[in-house]
Protein backbone atom coordinates (compact mmCIF):
# COMPACT_ATOMS: atom_id res chain seq x y z
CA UNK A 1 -33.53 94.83 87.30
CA UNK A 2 -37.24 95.55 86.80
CA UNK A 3 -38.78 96.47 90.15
CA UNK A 4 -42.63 96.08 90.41
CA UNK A 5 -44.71 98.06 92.54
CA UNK A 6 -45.61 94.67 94.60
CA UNK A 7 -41.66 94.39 95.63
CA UNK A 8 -41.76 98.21 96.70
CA UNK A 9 -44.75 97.77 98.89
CA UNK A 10 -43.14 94.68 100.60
CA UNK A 11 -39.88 96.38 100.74
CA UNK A 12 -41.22 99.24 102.94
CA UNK A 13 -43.19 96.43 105.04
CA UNK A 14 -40.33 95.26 105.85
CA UNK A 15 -38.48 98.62 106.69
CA UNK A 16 -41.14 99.46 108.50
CA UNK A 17 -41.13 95.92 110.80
CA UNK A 18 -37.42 96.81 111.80
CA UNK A 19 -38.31 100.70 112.05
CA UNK A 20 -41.58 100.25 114.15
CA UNK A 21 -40.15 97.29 116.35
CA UNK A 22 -37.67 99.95 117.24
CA UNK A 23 -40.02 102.86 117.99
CA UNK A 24 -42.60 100.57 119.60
CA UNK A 25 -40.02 100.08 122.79
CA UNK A 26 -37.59 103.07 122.78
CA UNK A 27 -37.40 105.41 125.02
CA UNK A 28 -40.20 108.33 124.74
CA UNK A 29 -42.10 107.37 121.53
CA UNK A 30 -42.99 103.72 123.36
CA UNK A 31 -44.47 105.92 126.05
CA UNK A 32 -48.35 105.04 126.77
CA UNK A 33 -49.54 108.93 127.06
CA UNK A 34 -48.43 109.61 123.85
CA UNK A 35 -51.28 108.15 121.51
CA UNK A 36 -51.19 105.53 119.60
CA UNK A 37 -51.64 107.44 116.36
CA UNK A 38 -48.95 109.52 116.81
CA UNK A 39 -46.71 106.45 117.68
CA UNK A 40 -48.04 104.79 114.69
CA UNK A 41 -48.01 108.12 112.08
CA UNK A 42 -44.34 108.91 113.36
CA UNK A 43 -42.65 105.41 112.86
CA UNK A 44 -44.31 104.95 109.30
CA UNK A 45 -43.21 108.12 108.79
CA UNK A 46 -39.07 107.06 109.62
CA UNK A 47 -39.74 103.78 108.06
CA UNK A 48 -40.44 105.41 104.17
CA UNK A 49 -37.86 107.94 105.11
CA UNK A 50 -35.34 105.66 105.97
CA UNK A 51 -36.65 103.31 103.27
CA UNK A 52 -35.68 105.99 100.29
CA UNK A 53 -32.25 105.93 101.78
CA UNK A 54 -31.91 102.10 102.21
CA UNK A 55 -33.95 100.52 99.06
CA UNK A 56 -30.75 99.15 97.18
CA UNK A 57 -30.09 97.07 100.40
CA UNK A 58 -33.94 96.04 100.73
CA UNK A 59 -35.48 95.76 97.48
CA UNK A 60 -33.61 92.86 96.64
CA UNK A 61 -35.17 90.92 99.96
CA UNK A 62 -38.94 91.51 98.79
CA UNK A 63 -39.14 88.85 95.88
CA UNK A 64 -38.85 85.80 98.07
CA UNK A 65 -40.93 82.66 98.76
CA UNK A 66 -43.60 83.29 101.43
CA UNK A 67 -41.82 81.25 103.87
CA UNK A 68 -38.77 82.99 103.48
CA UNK A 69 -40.37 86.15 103.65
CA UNK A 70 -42.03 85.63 106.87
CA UNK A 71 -38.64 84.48 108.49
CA UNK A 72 -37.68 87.74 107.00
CA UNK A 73 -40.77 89.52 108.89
CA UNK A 74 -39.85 88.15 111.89
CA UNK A 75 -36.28 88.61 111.59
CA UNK A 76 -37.07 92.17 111.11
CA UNK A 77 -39.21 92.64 114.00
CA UNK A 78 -36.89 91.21 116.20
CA UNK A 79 -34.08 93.03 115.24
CA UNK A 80 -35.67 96.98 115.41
CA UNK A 81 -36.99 95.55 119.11
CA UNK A 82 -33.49 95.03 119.97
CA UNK A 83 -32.22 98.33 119.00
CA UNK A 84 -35.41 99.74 121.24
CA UNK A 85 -34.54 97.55 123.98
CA UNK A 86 -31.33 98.32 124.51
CA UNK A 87 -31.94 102.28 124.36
CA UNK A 88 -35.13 101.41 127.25
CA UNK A 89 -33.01 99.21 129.73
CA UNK A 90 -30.47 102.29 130.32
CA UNK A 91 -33.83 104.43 131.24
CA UNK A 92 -35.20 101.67 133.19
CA UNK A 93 -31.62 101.57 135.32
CA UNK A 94 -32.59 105.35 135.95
CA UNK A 95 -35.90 104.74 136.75
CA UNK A 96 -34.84 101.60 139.30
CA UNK A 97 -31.99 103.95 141.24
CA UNK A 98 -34.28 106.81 141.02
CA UNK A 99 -36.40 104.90 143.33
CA UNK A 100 -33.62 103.44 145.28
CA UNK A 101 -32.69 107.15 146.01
CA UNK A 102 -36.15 108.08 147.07
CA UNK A 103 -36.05 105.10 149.70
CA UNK A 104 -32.89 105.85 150.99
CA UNK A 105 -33.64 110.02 151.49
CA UNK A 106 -36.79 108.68 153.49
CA UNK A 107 -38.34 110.49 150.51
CA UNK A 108 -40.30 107.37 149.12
CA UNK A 109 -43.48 107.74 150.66
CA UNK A 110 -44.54 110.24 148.48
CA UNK A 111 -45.46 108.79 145.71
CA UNK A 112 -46.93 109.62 142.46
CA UNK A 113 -47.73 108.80 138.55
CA UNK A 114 -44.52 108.37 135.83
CA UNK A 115 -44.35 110.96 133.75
CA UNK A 116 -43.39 108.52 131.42
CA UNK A 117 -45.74 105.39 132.33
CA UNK A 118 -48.81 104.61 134.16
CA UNK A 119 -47.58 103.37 137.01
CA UNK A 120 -46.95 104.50 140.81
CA UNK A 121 -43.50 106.12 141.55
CA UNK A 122 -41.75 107.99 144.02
CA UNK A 123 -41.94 111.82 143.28
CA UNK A 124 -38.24 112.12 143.08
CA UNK A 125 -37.64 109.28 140.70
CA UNK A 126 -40.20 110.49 138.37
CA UNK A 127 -38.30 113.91 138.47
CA UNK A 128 -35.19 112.37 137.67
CA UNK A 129 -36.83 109.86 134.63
CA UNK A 130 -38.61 112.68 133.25
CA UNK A 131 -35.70 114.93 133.75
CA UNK A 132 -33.17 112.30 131.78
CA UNK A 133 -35.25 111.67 128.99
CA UNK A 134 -35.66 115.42 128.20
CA UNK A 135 -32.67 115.71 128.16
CA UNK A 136 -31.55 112.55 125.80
CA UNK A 137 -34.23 114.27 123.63
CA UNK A 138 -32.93 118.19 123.63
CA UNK A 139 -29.32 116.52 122.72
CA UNK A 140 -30.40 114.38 119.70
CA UNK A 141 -29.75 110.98 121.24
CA UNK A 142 -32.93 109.96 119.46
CA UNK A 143 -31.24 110.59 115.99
CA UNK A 144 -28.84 108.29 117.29
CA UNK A 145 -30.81 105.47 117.64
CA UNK A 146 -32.43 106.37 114.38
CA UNK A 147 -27.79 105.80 113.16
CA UNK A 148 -28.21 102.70 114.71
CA UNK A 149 -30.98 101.46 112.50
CA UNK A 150 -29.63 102.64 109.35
CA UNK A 151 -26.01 101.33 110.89
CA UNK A 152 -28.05 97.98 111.68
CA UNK A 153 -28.69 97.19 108.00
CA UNK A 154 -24.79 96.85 107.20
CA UNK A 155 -24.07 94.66 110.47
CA UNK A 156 -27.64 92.47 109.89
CA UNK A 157 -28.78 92.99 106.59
CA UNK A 158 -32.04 91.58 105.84
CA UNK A 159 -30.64 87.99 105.10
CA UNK A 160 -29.62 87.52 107.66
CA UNK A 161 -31.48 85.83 110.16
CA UNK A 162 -31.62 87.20 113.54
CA UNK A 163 -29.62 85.81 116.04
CA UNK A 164 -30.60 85.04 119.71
CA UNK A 165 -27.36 84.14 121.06
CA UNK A 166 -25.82 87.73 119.59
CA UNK A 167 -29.27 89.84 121.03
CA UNK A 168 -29.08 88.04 124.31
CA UNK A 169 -25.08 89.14 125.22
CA UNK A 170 -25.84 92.25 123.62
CA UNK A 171 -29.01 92.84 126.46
CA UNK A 172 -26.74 91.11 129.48
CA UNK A 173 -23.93 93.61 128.49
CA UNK A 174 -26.26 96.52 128.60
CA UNK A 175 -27.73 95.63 131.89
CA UNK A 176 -24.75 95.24 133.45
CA UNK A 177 -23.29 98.73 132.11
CA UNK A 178 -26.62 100.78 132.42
CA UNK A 179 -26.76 99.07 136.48
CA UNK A 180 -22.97 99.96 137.07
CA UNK A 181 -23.65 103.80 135.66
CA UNK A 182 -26.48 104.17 137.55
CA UNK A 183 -24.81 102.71 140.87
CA UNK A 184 -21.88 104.95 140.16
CA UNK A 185 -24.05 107.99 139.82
CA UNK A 186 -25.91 107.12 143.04
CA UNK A 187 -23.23 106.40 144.57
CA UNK A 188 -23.42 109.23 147.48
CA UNK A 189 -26.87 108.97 148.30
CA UNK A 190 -26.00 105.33 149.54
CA UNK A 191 -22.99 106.43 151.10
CA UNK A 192 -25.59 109.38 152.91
CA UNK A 193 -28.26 106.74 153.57
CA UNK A 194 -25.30 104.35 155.78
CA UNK A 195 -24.31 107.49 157.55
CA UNK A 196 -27.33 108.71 158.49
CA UNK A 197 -29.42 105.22 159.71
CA UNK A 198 -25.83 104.83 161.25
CA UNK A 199 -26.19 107.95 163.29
CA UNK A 200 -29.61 107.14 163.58
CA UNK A 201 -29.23 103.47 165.26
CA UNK A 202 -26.48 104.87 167.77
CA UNK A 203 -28.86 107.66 168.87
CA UNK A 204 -31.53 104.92 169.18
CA UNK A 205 -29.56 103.07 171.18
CA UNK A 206 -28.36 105.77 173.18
CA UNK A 207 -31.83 107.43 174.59
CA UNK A 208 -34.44 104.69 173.66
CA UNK A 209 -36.97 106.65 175.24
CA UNK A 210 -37.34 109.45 172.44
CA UNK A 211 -38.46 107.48 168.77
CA UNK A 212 -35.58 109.03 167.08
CA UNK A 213 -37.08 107.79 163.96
CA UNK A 214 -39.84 110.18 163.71
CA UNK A 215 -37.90 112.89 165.14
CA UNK A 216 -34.95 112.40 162.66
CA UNK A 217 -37.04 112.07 159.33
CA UNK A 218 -37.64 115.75 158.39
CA UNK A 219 -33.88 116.32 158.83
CA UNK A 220 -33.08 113.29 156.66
CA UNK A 221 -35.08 114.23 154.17
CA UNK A 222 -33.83 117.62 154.08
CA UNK A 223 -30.46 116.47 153.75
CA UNK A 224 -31.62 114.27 150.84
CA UNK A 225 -33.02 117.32 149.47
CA UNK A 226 -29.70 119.27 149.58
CA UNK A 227 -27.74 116.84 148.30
CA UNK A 228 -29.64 116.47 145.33
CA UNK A 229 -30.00 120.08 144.37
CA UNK A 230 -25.66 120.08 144.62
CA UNK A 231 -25.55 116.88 142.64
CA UNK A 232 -28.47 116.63 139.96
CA UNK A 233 -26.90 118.79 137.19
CA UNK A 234 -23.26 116.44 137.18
CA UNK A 235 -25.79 113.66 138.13
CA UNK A 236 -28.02 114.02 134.71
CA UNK A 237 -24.64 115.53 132.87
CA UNK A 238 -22.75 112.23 133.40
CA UNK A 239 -25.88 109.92 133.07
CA UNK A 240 -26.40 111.85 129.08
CA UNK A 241 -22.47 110.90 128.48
CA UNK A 242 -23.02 107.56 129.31
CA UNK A 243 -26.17 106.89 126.39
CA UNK A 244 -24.40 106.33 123.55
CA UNK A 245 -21.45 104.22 125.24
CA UNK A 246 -24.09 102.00 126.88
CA UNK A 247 -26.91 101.34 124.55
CA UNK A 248 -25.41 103.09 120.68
CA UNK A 249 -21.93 101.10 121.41
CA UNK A 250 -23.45 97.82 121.33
């Protein structure tokens, strides 16, 4: 088969639709300090790599009506934003408990900007965020997702339109396993939070006089403190196991 030039360009487009959906929303590149050039330079970048390896499958996708094509476009789009989706609701489960843990060490009114976004956080869940993503990155789980895009091209090749019902389990699945890791890993810091307000109350109770509240805080937070030192290295260990289960497994 005689390929034109005008079937390679459009070919690549639509590599790059899947590829850049992806990169627009996953975890780290998506992130607003990094500019948008190098967003933009990095996933054209993937998308012509990943296009060398992948023209057999696309090539013959880029000679269709305009209609078609378009449904192909948007197909595309919506398929890479998946695969970015998924791989950002697992760091948004961290960043959600993250703050739950600050509130419950007392620890929340500290606050202070993401790392990784623009917006407000506590100082400890911004810590742990930027701490889990680091790590995701030093142990390659970004080439994974990059699998899961070439993988994505044998389970949804470009013909095939995409499919809502399929993307929407696929999200609900994640959420529910990315929550239940994240609960699991935080698991003693709400155990130490019912302790200690339980403690807390009783000694209220007990000499109403004194505003154990304010007296208590510094030690609660301490406590906090010390727990997390002892527990952040199995607490990050176990949350890097869980990536590719969660989000790659789908």
């Amino acid at each position: 088969m005689t390929v034109t030039i005008s079937q390679v360009v459009l070919a690549a487009f639509l590599a790059f639709c899947r590829v850049g959906a992806c990169f627009m929303i996953m975890p780290g590149f998506s992130n607003a300090r990094v500019p948008m050039q190098v967003r933009l330079f990095v996933a054209v970048a993937a998308s012509l790599a990943l296009f060398l390896h992948l023209s057999d499958i696309i090539l013959p996708f880029a000679e269709s009506t305009p209609d078609v094509l378009f449904k192909t476009i948007a197909s595309e789009l919506l398929t890479g934003a998946l695969i970015g989706v998924l791989a950002r609701l697992y760091l948004l489960a961290l960043e959600f408990m993250g703050n739950a843990i600050s509130m419950m060490m007392g620890f929340s009114n500290l606050g202070g900007s993401l790392a990784l976004e623009s917006e407000p956080q506590a100082a400890l869940g911004g810590l742990l965020s930027f701490a889990a993503l680091l790590i995701l990155f030093l142990l390659d789980f970004h080439l994974e997702i990059v699998k899961a895009l070439v993988t994505s091209y044998e389970v949804a090749p470009p013909d095939i339109l995409f499919d809502p019902q399929s993307a929407l389990v696929n999200v609900t699945d994640t959420i529910s396993q990315s929550f239940f890791v994240v609960f699991r890993l935080g698991s003693p810091f709400v155990a130490y939070a019912i302790l200690v307000n339980l403690g807390t109350g009783l000694i209220n109770k007990l000499t109403p006089q004194i505003p154990i509240y304010f007296v208590s805080l510094p030690f609660i937070v301490t406590g906090g403190l010390l727990l997390m030192y002892f527990a952040i290295g199995n607490f990050l260990s176990l949350y890097a196991d869980g990536f590719l289960a969660v989000t790659i497994g789908r």
